[in-house]
C-alpha atoms as a PDB file:
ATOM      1  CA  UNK A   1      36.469 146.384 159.975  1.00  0.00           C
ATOM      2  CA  UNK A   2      35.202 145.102 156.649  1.00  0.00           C
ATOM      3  CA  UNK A   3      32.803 147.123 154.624  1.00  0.00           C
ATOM      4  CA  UNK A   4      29.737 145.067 153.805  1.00  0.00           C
ATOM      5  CA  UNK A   5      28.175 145.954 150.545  1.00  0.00           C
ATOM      6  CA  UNK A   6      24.659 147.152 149.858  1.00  0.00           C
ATOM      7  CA  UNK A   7      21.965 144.634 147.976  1.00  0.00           C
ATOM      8  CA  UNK A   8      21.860 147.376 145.657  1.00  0.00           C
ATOM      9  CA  UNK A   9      25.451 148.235 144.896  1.00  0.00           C
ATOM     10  CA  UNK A  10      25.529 144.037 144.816  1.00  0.00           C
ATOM     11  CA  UNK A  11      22.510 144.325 142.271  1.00  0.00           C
ATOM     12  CA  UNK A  12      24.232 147.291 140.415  1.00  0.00           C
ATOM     13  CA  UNK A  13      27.499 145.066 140.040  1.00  0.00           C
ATOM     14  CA  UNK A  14      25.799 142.161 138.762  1.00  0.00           C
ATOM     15  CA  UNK A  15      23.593 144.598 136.301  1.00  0.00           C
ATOM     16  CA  UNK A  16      27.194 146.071 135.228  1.00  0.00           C
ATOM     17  CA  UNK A  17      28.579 142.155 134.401  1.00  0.00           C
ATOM     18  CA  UNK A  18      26.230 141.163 132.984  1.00  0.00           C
ATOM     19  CA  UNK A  19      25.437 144.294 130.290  1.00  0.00           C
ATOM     20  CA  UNK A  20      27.695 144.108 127.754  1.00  0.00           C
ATOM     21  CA  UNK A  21      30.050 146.386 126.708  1.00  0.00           C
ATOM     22  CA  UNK A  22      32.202 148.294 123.955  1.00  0.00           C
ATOM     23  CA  UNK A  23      33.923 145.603 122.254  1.00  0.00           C
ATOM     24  CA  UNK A  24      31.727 142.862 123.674  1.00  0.00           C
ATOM     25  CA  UNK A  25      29.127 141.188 120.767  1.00  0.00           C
ATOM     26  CA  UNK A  26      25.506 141.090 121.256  1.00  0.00           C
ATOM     27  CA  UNK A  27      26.176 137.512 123.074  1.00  0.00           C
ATOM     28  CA  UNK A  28      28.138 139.388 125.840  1.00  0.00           C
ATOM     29  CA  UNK A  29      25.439 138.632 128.483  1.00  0.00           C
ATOM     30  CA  UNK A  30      25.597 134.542 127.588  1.00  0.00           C
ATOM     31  CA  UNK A  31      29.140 134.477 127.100  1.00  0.00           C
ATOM     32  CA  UNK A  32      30.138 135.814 130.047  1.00  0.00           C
ATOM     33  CA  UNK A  33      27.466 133.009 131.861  1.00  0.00           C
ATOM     34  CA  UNK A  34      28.910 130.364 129.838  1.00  0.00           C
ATOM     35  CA  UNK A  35      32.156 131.826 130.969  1.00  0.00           C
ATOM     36  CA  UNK A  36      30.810 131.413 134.753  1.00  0.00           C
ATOM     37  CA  UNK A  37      29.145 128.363 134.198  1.00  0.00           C
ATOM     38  CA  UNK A  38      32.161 126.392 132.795  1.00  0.00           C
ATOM     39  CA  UNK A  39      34.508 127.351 135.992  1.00  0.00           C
ATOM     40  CA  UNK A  40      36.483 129.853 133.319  1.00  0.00           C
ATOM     41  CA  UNK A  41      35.818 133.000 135.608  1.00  0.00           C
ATOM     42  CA  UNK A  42      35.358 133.199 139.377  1.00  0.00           C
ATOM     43  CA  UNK A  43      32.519 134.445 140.650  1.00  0.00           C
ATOM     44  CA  UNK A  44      32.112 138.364 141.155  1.00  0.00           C
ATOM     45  CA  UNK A  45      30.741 137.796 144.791  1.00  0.00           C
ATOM     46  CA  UNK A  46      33.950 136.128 145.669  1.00  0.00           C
ATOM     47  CA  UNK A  47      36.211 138.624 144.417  1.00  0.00           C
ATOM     48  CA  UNK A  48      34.043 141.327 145.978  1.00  0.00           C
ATOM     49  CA  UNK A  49      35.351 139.664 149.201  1.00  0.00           C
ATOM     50  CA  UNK A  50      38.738 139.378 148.191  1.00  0.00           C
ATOM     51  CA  UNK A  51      38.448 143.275 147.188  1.00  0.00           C
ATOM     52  CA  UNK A  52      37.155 144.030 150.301  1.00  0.00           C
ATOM     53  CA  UNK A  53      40.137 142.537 152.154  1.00  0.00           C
ATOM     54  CA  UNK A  54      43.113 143.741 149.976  1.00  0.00           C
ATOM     55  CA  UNK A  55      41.451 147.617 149.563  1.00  0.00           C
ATOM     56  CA  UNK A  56      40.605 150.476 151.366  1.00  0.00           C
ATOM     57  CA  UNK A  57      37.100 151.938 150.078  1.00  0.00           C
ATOM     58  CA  UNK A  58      34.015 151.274 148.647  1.00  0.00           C
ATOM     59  CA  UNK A  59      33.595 149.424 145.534  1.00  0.00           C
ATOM     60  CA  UNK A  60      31.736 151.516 142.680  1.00  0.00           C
ATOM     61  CA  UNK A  61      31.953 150.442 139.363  1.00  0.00           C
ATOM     62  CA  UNK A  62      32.567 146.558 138.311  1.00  0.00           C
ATOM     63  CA  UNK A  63      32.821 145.343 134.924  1.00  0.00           C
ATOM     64  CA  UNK A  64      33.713 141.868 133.456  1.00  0.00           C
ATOM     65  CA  UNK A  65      35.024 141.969 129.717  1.00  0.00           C
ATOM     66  CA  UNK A  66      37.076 139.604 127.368  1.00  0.00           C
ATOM     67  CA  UNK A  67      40.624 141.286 126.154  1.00  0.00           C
ATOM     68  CA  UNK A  68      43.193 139.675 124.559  1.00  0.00           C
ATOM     69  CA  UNK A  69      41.777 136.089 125.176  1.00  0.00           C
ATOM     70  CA  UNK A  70      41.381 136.788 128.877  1.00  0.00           C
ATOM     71  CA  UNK A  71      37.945 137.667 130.719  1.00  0.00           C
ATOM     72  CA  UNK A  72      38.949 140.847 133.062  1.00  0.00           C
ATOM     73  CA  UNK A  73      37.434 142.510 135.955  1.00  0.00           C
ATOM     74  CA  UNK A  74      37.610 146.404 136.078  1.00  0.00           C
ATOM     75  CA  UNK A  75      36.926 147.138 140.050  1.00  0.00           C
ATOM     76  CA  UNK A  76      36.454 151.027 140.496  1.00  0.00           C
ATOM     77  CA  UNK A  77      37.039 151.627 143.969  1.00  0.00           C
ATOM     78  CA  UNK A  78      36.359 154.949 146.211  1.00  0.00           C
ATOM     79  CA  UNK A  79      38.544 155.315 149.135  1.00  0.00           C
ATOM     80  CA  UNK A  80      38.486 157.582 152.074  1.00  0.00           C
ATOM     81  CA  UNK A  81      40.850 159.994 150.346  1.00  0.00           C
ATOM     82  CA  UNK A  82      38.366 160.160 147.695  1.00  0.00           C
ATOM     83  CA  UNK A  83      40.612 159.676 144.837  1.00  0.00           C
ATOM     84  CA  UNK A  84      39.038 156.863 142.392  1.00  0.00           C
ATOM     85  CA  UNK A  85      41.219 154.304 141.546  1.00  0.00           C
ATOM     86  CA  UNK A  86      40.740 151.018 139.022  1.00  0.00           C
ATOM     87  CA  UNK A  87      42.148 147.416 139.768  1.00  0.00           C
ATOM     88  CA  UNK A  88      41.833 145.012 136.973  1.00  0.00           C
ATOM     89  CA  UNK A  89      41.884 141.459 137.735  1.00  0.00           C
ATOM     90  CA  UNK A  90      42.283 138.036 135.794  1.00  0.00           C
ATOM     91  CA  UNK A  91      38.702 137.217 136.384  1.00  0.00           C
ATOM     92  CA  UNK A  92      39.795 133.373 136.456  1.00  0.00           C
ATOM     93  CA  UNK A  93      41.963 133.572 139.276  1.00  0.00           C
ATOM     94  CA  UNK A  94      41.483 136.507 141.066  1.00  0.00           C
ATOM     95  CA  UNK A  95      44.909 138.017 140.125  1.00  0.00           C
ATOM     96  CA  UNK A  96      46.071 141.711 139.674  1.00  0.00           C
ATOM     97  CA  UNK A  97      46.870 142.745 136.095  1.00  0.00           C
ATOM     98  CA  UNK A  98      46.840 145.951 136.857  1.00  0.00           C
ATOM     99  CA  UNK A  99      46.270 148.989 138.749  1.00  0.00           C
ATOM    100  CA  UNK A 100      45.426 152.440 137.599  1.00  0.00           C
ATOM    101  CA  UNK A 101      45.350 155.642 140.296  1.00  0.00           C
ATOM    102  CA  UNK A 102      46.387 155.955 143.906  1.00  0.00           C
ATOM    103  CA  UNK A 103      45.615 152.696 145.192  1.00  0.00           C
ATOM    104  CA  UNK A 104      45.418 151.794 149.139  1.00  0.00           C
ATOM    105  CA  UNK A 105      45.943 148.490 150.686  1.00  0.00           C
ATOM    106  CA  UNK A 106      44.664 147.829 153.941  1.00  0.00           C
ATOM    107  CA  UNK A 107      46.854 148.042 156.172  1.00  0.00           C
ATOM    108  CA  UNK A 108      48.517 144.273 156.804  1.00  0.00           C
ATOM    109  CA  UNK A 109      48.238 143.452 152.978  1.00  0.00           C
END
């Protein structure tokens, strides 16, 4: 059974990409719209869904920044074990770059 988020974790994510942060410049809010608007990043609400397939847990935390040339999500994500752990993805195409604490796939994945 998939976990359906909240409107307010939703709204919390969205606050999260859209703030900028350390390392971003003041533009980081319209950068990261032009980003979305010119088809160079995905949209967070479809890899929410993607995240909600491939994990087990709750999602958190989200942020979107630029590093090394590449716009990144950073998905915290709370499982049933309760040990946090981070997946960062290629925020263009959805892929894992990496993974950072005890991560759990659903089962199937």
């Amino acid at each position: 059974m998939l976990h359906r988020f909240t409107p307010l974790v939703i709204l919390g994510c969205v606050a999260v990409m859209l703030a900028p942060g350390p390392g971003q410049a003041r533009g980081g809010h319209a950068s990261a719209r032009a980003a979305l608007e010119a088809g160079q990043i995905r949209p967070l609400s479809e890899l929410m869904t993607e995240v909600e397939q491939r994990y087990l847990g709750r999602v958190i935390e989200v942020e979107l920044e630029r590093s090394d040339g590449r716009w990144q999500y950073e998905i915290k994500i709370l499982p049933p074990n309760g040990h946090v752990f981070e997946v960062e993805l290629d925020a263009a195409t959805g892929a894992l770059l990496r993974a950072k604490g005890p991560v759990q796939l659903r089962r199937g994945r």
